[in-house]
Protein backbone atom coordinates (compact mmCIF):
# COMPACT_ATOMS: atom_id res chain seq x y z
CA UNK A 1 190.21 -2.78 75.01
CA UNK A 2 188.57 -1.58 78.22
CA UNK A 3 187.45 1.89 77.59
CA UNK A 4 184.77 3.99 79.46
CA UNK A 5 183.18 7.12 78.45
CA UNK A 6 182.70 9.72 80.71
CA UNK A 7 181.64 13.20 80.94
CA UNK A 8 184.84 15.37 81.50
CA UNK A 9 185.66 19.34 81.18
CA UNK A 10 186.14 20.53 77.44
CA UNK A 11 190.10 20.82 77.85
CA UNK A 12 190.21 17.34 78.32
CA UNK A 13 189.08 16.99 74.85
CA UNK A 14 189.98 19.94 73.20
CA UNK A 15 193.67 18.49 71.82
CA UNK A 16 192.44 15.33 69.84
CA UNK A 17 189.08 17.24 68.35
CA UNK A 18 191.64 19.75 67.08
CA UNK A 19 194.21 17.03 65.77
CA UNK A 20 191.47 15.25 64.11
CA UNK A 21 188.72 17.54 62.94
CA UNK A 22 191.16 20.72 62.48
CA UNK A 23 195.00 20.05 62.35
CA UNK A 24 195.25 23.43 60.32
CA UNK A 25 194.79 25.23 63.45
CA UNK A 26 197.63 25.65 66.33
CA UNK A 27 197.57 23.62 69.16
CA UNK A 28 196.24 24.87 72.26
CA UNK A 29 193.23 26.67 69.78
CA UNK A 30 189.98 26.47 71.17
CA UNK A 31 187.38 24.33 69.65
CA UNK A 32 183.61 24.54 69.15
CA UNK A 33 181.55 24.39 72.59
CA UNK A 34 185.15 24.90 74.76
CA UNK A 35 183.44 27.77 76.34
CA UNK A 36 179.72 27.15 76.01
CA UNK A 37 178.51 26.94 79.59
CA UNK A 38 175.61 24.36 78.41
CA UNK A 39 178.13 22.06 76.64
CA UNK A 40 178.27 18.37 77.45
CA UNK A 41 181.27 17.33 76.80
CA UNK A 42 182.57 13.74 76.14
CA UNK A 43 185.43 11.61 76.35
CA UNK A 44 186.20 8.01 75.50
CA UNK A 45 189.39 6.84 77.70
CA UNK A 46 191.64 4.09 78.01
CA UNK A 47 192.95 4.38 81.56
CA UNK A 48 193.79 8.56 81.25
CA UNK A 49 194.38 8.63 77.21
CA UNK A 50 191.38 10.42 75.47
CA UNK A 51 190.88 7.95 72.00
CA UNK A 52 187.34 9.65 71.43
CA UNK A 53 185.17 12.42 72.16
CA UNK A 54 182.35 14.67 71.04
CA UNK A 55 180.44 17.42 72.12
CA UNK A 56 176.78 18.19 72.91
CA UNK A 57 175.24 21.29 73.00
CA UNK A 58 171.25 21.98 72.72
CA UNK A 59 169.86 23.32 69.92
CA UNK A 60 167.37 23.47 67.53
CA UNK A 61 167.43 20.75 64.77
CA UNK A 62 166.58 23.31 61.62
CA UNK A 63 164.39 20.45 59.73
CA UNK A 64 162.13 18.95 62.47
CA UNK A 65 159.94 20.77 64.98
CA UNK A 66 161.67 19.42 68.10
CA UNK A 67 162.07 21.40 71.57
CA UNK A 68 164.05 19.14 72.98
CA UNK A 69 166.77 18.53 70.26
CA UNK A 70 170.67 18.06 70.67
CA UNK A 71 173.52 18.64 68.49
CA UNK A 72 176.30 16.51 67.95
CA UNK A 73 179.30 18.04 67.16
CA UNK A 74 183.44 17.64 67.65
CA UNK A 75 183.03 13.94 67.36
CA UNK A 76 186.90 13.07 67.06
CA UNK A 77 188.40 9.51 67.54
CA UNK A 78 192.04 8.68 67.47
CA UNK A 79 193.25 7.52 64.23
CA UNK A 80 195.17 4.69 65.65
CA UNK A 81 192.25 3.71 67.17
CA UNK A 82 189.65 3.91 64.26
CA UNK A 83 187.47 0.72 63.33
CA UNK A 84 187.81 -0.73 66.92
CA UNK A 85 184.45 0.60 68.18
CA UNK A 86 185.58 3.87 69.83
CA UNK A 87 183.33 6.27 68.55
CA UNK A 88 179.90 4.11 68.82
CA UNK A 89 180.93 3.99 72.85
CA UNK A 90 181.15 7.80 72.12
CA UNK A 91 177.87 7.97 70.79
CA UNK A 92 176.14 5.52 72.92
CA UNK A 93 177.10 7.85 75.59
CA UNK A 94 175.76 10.76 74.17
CA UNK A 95 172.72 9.48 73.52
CA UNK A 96 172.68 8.85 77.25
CA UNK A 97 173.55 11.78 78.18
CA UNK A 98 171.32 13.84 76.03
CA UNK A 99 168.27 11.48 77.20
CA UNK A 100 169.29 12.00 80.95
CA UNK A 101 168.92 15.97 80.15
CA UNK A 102 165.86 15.46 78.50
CA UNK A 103 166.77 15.37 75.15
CA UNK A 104 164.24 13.38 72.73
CA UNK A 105 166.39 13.99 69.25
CA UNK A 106 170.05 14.00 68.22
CA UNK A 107 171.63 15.41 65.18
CA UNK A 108 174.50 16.51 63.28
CA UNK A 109 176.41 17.72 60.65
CA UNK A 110 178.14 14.34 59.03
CA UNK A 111 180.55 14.81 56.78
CA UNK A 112 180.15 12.56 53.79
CA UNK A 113 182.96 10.11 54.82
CA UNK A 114 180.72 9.34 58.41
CA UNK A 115 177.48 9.38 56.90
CA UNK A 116 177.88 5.18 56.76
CA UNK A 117 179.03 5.05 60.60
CA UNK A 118 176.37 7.19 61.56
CA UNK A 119 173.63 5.34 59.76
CA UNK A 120 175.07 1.95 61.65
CA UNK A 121 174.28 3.88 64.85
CA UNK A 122 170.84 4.67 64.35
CA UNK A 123 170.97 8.18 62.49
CA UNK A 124 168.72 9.11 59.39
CA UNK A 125 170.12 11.12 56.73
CA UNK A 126 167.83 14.02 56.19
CA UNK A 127 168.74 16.33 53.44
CA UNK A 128 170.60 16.12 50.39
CA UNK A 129 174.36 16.61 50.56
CA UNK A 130 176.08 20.33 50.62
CA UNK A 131 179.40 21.77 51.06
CA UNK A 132 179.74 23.06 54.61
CA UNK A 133 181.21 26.50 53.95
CA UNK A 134 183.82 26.47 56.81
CA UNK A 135 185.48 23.10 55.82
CA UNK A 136 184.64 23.19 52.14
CA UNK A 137 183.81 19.21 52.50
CA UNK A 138 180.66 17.71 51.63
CA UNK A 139 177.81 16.88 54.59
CA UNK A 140 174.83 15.58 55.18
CA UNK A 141 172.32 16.67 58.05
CA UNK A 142 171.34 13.31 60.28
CA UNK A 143 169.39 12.90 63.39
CA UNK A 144 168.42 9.69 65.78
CA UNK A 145 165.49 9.71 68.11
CA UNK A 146 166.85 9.14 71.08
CA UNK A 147 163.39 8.86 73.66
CA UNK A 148 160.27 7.82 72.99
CA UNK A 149 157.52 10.74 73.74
């Protein structure tokens, strides 16, 4: 597998984040960050097919005093690609890309069933779990240093 991650224009992505992370809504609906002008989106491709992505927007991280904090979010890999290393490219790449802009933490949202990925690529579980209103499905709040300073 000879993927590369690059950063693209939120339509790339927009298809497989809604496939994965919200197949309720209609194709062609806009996802989170789609229209955020400070937005860094993601892709993981294999030649032109999109088999990962995520997107990074900055914000606040609500449990650490951090200025320069970005959040994770949309991060979607193909299900026929799962378990073959596509979505620690993805985040190696964002914590590139987030360090190039700056950025000296990461965090997200993780649902419960990524909380075990996430840990394997450096994140810290930092609260206790909750239901996340919109999807219903339990989460955890994780971040990674991703700078030293």
């Amino acid at each position: 597998m000879t993927l590369r991650v690059a950063m693209v224009e939120a339509a790339v992505t927009t298809e497989l984040r809604r496939a994965v992370l919200r197949p309720h809504h209609a194709v062609g609906t806009l996802m989170f960050g789609d229209d955020l002008p400070d937005a860094v989106h993601l892709a993981a491709l294999d030649g032109d097919v999109v088999v990962g992505a995520c997107v990074l927007v900055p914000h606040p991280y609500p449990h650490r005093n951090e200025p320069a904090a970005w959040q994770l979010r949309g991060m979607a890999t193909d299900p026929a690609r799962r378990s073959q290393g596509v979505g620690a490219q993805v985040l190696g790449g964002a914590v590139d890309a987030v360090t190039d802009r700056g950025g000296r933490l990461l965090w997200c949202m993780a649902r419960q069933v990524a909380v075990a990925f996430y840990e394997r690529n450096g994140f810290v579980v930092d609260t206790a779990e909750y239901v996340e209103p919109y999807t219903g499905l339990p989460h955890h709040d994780m971040y990674r240093r991703v700078s030293a300073g």
